[in-house]
Structures are given as C-alpha cells and as structure tokens.
N, C-alpha and C. Protein backbone atom coordinates (compact mmCIF):
# COMPACT_ATOMS: atom_id res chain seq x y z
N UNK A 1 17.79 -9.08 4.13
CA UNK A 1 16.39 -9.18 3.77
C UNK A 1 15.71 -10.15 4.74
N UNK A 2 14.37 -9.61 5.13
CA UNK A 2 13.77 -10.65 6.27
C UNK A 2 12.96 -12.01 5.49
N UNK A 3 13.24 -11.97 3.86
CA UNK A 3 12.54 -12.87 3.90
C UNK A 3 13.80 -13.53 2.70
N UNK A 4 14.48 -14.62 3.21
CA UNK A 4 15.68 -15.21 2.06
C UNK A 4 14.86 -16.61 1.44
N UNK A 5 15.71 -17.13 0.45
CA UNK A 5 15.13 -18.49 -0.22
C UNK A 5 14.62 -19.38 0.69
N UNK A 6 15.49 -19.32 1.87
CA UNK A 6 15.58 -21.03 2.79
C UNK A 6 14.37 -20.58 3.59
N UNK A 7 13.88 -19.21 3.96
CA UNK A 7 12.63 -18.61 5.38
C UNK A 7 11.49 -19.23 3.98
N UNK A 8 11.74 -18.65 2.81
CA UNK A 8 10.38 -19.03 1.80
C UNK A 8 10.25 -20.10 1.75
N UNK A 9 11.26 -21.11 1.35
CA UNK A 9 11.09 -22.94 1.11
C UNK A 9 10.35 -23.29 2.23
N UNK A 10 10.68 -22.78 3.59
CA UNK A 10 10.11 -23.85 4.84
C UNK A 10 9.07 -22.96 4.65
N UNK A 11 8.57 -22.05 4.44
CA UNK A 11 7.01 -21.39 4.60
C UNK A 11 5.89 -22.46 3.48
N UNK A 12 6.53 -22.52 2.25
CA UNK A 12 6.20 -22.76 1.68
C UNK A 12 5.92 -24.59 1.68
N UNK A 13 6.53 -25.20 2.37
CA UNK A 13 6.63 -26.31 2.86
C UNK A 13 5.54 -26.82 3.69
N UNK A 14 5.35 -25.90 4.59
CA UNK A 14 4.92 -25.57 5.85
C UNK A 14 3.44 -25.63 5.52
N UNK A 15 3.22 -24.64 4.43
CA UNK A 15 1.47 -24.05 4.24
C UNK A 15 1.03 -25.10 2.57
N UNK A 16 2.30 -25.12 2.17
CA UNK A 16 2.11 -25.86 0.29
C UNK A 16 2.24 -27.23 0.56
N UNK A 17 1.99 -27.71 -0.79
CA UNK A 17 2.17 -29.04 -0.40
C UNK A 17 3.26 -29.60 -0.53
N UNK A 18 4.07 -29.01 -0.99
CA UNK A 18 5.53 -29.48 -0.37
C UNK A 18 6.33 -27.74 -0.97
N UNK A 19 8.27 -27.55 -1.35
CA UNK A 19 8.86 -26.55 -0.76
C UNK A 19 8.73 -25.88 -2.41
N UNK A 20 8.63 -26.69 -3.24
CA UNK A 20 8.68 -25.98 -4.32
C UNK A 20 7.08 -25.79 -4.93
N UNK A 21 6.26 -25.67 -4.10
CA UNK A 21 4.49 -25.36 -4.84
C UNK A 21 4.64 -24.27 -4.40
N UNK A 22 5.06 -22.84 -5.01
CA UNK A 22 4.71 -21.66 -4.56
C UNK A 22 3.50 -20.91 -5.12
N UNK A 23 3.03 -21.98 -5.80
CA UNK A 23 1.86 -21.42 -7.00
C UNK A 23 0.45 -21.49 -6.14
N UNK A 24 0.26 -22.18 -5.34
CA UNK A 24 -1.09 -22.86 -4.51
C UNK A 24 -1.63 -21.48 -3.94
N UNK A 25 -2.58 -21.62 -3.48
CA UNK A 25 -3.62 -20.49 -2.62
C UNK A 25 -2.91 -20.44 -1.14
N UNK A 26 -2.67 -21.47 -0.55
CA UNK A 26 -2.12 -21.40 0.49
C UNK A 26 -1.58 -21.06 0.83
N UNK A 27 -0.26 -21.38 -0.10
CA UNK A 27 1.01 -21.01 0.44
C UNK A 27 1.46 -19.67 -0.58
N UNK A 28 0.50 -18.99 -0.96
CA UNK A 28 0.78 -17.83 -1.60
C UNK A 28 0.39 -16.66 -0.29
N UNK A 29 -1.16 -17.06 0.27
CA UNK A 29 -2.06 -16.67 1.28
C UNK A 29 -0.54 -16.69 2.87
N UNK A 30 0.29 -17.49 2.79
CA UNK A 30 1.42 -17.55 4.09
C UNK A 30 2.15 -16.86 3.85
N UNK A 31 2.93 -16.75 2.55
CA UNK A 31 3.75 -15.69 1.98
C UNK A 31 3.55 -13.85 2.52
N UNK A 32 2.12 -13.37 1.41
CA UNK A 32 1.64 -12.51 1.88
C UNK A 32 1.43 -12.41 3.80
N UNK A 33 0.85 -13.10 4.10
CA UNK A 33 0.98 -12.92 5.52
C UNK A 33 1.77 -13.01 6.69
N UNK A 34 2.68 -13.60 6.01
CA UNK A 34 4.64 -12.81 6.72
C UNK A 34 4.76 -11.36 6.14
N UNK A 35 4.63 -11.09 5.16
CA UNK A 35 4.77 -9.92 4.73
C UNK A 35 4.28 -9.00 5.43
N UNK A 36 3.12 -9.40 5.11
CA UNK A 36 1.78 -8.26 5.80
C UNK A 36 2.83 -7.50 7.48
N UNK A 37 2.57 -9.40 7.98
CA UNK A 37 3.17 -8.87 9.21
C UNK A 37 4.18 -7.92 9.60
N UNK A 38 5.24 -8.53 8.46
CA UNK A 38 6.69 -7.52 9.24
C UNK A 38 6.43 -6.19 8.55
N UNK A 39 5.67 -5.91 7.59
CA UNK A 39 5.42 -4.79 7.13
C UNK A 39 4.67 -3.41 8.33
N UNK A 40 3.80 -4.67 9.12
CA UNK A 40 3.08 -3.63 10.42
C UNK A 40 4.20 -3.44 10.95
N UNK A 41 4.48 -4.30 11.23
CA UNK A 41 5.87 -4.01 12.36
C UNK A 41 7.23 -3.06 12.16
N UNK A 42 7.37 -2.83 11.10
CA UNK A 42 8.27 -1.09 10.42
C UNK A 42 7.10 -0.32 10.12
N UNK A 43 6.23 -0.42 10.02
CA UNK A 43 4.70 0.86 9.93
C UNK A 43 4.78 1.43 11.74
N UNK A 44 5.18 0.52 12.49
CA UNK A 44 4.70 0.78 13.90
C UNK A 44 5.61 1.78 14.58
N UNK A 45 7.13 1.70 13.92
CA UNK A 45 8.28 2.42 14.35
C UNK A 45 8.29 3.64 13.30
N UNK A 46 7.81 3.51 12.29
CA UNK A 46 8.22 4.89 10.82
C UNK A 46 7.01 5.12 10.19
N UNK A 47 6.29 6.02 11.09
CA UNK A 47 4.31 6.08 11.04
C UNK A 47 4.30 6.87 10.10
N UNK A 48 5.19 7.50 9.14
CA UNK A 48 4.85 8.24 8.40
C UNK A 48 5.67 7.73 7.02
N UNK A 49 5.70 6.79 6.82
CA UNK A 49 6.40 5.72 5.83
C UNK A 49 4.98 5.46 4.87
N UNK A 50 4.84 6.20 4.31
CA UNK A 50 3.49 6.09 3.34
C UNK A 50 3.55 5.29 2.33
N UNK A 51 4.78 5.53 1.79
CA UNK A 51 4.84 3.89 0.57
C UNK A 51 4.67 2.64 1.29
N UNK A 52 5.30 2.71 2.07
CA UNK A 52 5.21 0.89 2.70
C UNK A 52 3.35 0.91 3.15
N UNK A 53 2.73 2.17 3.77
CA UNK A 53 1.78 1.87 4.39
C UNK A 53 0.67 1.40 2.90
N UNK A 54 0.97 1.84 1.80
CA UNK A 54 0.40 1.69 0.26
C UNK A 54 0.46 0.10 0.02
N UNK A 55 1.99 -0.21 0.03
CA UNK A 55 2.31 -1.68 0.01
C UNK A 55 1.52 -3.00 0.73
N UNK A 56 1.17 -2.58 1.89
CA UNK A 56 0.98 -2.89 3.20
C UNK A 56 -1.26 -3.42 2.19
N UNK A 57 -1.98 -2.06 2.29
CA UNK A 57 -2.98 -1.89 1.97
C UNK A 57 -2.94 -2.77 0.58
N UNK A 58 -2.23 -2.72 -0.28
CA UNK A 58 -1.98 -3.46 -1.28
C UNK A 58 -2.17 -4.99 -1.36
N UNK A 59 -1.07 -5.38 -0.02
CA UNK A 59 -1.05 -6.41 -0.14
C UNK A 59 -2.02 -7.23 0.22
N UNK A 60 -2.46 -6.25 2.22
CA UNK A 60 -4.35 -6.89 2.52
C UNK A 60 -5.41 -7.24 1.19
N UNK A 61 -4.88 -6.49 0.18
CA UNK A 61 -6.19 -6.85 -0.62
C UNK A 61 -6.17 -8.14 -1.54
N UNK A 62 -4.58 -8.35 -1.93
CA UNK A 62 -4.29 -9.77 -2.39
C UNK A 62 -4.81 -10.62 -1.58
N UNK A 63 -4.20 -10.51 -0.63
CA UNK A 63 -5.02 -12.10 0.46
C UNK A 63 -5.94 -11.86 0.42
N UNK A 64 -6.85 -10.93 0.65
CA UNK A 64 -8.73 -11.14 0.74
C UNK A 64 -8.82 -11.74 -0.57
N UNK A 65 -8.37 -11.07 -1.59
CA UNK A 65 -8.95 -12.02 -3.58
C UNK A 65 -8.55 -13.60 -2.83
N UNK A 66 -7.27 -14.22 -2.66
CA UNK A 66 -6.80 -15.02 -2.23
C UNK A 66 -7.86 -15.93 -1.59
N UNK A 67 -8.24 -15.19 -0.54
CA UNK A 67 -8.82 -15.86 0.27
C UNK A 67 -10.52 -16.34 0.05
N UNK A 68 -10.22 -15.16 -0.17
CA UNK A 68 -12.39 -15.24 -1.32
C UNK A 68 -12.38 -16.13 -2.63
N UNK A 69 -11.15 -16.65 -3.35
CA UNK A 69 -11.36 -17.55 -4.37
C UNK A 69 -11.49 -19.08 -3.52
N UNK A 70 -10.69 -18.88 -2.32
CA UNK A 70 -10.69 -20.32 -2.02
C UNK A 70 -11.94 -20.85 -0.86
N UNK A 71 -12.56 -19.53 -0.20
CA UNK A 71 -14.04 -19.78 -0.36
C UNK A 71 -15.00 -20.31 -0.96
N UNK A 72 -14.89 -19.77 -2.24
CA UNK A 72 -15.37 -20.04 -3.29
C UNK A 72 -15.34 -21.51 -4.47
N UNK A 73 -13.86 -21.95 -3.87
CA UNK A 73 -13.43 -23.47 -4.59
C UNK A 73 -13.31 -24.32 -3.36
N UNK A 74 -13.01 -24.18 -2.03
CA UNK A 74 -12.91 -25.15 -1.16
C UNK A 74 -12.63 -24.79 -0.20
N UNK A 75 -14.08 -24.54 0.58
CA UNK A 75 -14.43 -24.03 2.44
C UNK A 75 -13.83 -24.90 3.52
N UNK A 76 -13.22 -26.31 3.14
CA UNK A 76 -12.49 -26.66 4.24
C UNK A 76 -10.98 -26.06 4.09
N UNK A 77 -10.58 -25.75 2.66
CA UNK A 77 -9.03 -25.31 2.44
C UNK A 77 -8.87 -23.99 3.03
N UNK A 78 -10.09 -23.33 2.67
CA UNK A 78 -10.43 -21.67 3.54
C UNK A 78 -10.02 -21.92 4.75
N UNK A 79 -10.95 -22.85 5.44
CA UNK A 79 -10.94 -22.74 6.97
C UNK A 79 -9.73 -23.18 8.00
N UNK A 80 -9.02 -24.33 7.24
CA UNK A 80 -7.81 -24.90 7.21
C UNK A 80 -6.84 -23.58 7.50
N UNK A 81 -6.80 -23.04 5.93
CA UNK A 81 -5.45 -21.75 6.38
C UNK A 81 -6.16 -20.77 7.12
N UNK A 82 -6.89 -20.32 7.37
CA UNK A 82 -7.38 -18.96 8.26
C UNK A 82 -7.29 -19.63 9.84
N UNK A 83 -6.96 -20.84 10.21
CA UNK A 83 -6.98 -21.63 11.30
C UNK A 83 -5.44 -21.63 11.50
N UNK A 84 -4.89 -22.15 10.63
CA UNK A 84 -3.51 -21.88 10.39
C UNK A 84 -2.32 -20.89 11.13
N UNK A 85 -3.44 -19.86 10.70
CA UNK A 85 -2.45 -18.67 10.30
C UNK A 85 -2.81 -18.05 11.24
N UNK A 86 -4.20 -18.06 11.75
CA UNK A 86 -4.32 -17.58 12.62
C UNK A 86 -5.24 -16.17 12.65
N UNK A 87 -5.74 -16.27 11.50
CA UNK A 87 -6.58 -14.62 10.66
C UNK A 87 -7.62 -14.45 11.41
N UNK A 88 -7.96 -13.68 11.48
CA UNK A 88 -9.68 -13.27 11.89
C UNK A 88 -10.68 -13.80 10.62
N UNK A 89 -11.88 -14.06 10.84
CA UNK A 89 -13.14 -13.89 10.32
C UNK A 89 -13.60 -15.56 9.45
C-alpha cells in the first residue's frame, strides 16, 4: 500500500499539529492530497479505470468542502496550506 501508518504519522506531523491530530483541516486537506496525487498517477497509465477516476472526482470535492470551510474560519490557515501544498487558486 502507498500509503502505510509511518508515510501518514510524518504527513500528518508535517501539515497537523503534531503525528496524532488527524482530525484538523490541514492535515486532513495533506492526506487527501497524496491521495489525489497518486490516484492521477494510476489514472495516467489505466485511462479507462473508471472507479478510481469516480474516487479520484470524489475525493477533489472533499478538499474543496475542506478547503472552503477553512476560508471561511481562517484565511491565513487557507493560505498557509494551499502555499504548502502547493494547490492552485
């Protein structure tokens, strides 16, 4: 599996405020967006993999809620992870 306990703790470390806050906006928002990623990246080799491409669309829409609540509660925490991570917009 590309994503084991020890890749989540340091993500979660990394974006949360420390390894065990998996609950936060942030580091929920880093989670999804490893995902997202390696998810393009088997979409790119198996173009006709329609569940994952479902999954995939699925998941973009968690991070936008994600990301639009923390707009909404705290525009430097927004700008912080979309700086982060590296997102568009």
């Amino acid at each position: 599996m590309y994503l084991t306990k020890e890749n989540k703790e340091k993500l979660f470390a990394k974006h949360g405020k420390n390894a065990k806050d998996t609950g936060s906006a942030e580091g929920q928002i880093a989670l999804f967006t490893e995902r997202i990623n390696h998810l393009t990246e088997h979409l790119k080799t198996n173009r006709k993999d329609y569940n994952t491409e479902r999954s995939l669309v699925k998941l973009v829409g968690k991070r936008r809620a994600l990301l639009d609540y923390l707009t909404k509660k705290d525009i430097l925490r927004y700008r912080a992870i979309v700086k982060e991570l590296g997102l568009r917009k």
